[in-house]
C-alpha atoms as a PDB file:
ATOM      1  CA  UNK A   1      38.619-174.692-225.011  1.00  0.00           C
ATOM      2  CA  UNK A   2      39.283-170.957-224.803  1.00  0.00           C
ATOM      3  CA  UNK A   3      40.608-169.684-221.586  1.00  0.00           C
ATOM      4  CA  UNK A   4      39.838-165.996-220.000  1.00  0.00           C
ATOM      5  CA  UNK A   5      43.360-164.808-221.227  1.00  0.00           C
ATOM      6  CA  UNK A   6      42.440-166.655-224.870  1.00  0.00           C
ATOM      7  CA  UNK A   7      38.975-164.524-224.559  1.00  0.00           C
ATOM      8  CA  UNK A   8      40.201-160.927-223.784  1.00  0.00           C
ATOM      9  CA  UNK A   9      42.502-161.262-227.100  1.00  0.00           C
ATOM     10  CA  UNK A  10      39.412-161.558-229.273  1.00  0.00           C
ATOM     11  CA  UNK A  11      37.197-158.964-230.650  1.00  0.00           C
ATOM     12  CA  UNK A  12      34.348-157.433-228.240  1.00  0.00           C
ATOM     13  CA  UNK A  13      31.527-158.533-230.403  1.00  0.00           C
ATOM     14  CA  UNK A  14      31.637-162.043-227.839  1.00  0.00           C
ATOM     15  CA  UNK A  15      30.165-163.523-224.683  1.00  0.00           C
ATOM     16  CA  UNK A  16      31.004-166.616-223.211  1.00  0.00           C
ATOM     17  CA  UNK A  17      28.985-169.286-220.963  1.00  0.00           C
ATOM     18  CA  UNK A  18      29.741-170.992-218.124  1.00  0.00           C
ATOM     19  CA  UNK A  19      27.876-173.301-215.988  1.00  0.00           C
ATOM     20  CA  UNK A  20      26.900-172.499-212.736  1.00  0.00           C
ATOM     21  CA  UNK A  21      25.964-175.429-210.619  1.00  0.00           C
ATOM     22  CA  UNK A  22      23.022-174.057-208.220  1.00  0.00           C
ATOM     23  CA  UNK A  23      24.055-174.919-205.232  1.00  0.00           C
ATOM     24  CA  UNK A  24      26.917-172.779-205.728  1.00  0.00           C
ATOM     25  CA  UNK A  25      24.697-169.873-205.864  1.00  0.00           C
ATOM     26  CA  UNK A  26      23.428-167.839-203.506  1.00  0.00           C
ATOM     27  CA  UNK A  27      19.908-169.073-201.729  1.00  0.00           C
ATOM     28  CA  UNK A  28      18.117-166.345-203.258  1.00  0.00           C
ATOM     29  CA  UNK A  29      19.277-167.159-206.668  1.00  0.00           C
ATOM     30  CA  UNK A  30      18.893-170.643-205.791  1.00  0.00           C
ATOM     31  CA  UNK A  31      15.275-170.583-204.732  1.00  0.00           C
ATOM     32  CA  UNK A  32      14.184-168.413-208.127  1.00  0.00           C
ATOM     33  CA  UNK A  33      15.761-171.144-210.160  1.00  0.00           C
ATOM     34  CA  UNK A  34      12.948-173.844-209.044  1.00  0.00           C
ATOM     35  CA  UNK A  35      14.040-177.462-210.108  1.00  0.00           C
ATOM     36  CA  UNK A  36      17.186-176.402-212.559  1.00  0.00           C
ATOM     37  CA  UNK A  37      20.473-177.893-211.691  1.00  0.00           C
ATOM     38  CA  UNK A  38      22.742-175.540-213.540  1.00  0.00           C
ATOM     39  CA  UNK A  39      22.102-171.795-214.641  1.00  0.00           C
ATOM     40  CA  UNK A  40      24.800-170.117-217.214  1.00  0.00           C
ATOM     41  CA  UNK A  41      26.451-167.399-216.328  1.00  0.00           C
ATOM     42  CA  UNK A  42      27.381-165.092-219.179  1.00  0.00           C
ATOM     43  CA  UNK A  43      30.477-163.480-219.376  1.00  0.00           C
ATOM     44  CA  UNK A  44      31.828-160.430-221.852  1.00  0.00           C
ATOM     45  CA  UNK A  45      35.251-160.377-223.553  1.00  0.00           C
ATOM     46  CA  UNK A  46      36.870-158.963-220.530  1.00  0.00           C
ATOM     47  CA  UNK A  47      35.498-161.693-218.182  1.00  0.00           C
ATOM     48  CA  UNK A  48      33.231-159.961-216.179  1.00  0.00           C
ATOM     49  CA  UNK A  49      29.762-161.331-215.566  1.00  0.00           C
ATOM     50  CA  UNK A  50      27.070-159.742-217.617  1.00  0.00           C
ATOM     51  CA  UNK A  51      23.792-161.669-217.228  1.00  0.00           C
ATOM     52  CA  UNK A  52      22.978-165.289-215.347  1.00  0.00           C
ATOM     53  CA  UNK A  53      19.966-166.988-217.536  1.00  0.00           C
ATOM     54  CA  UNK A  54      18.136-170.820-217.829  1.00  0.00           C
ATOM     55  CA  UNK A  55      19.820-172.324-221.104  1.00  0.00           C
ATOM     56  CA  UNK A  56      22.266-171.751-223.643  1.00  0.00           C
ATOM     57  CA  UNK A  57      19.140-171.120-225.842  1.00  0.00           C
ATOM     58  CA  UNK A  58      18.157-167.988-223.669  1.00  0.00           C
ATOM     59  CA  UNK A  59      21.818-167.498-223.838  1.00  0.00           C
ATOM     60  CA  UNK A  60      22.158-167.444-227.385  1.00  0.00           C
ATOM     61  CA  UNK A  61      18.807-165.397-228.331  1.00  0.00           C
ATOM     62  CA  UNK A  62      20.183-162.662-226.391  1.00  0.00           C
ATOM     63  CA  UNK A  63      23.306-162.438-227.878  1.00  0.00           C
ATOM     64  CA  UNK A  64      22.135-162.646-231.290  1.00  0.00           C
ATOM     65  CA  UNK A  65      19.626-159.349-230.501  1.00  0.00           C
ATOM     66  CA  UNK A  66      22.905-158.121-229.354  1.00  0.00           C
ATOM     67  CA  UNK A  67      25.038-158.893-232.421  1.00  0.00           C
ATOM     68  CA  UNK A  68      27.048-160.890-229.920  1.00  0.00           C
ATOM     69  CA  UNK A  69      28.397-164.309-230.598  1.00  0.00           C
ATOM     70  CA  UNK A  70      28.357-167.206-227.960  1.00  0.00           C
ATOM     71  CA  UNK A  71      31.588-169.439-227.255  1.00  0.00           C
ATOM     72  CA  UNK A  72      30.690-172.353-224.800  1.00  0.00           C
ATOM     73  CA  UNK A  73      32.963-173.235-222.026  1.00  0.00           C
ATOM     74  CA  UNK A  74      32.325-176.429-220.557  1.00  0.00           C
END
């Protein structure tokens, strides 16, 4: 597991994911997510939040239009 330190080493070309349990969100958010338990938050290299999305798929796609790559941390 990489932490944010580990990340802001590596190149720029990355985002990383991590889980958001929805209750932890705010009740907008939490009322546009409808019956999801968990929303991703997407991070760039230098840890800031760049995008909050449904699945590691969405995730994924749009870092690949991006020519991003995705690490995981769960």
């Amino acid at each position: 597991m990489y932490t944010k330190q580990d990340l802001k080493s590596f190149s720029t070309d990355i985002v990383y994911l991590k889980p958001v349990e929805i209750a932890d969100l705010p009740q907008d958010v939490q009322d546009q997510a409808g019956d999801l338990d968990v929303l991703f938050a997407v991070h760039n290299g230098k840890g800031e939040q760049v995008a909050l999305v449904a699945t590691e798929a969405v995730a994924d796609h749009l870092a690949k239009q991006n020519n991003l790559q995705v690490v995981s941390l769960h």
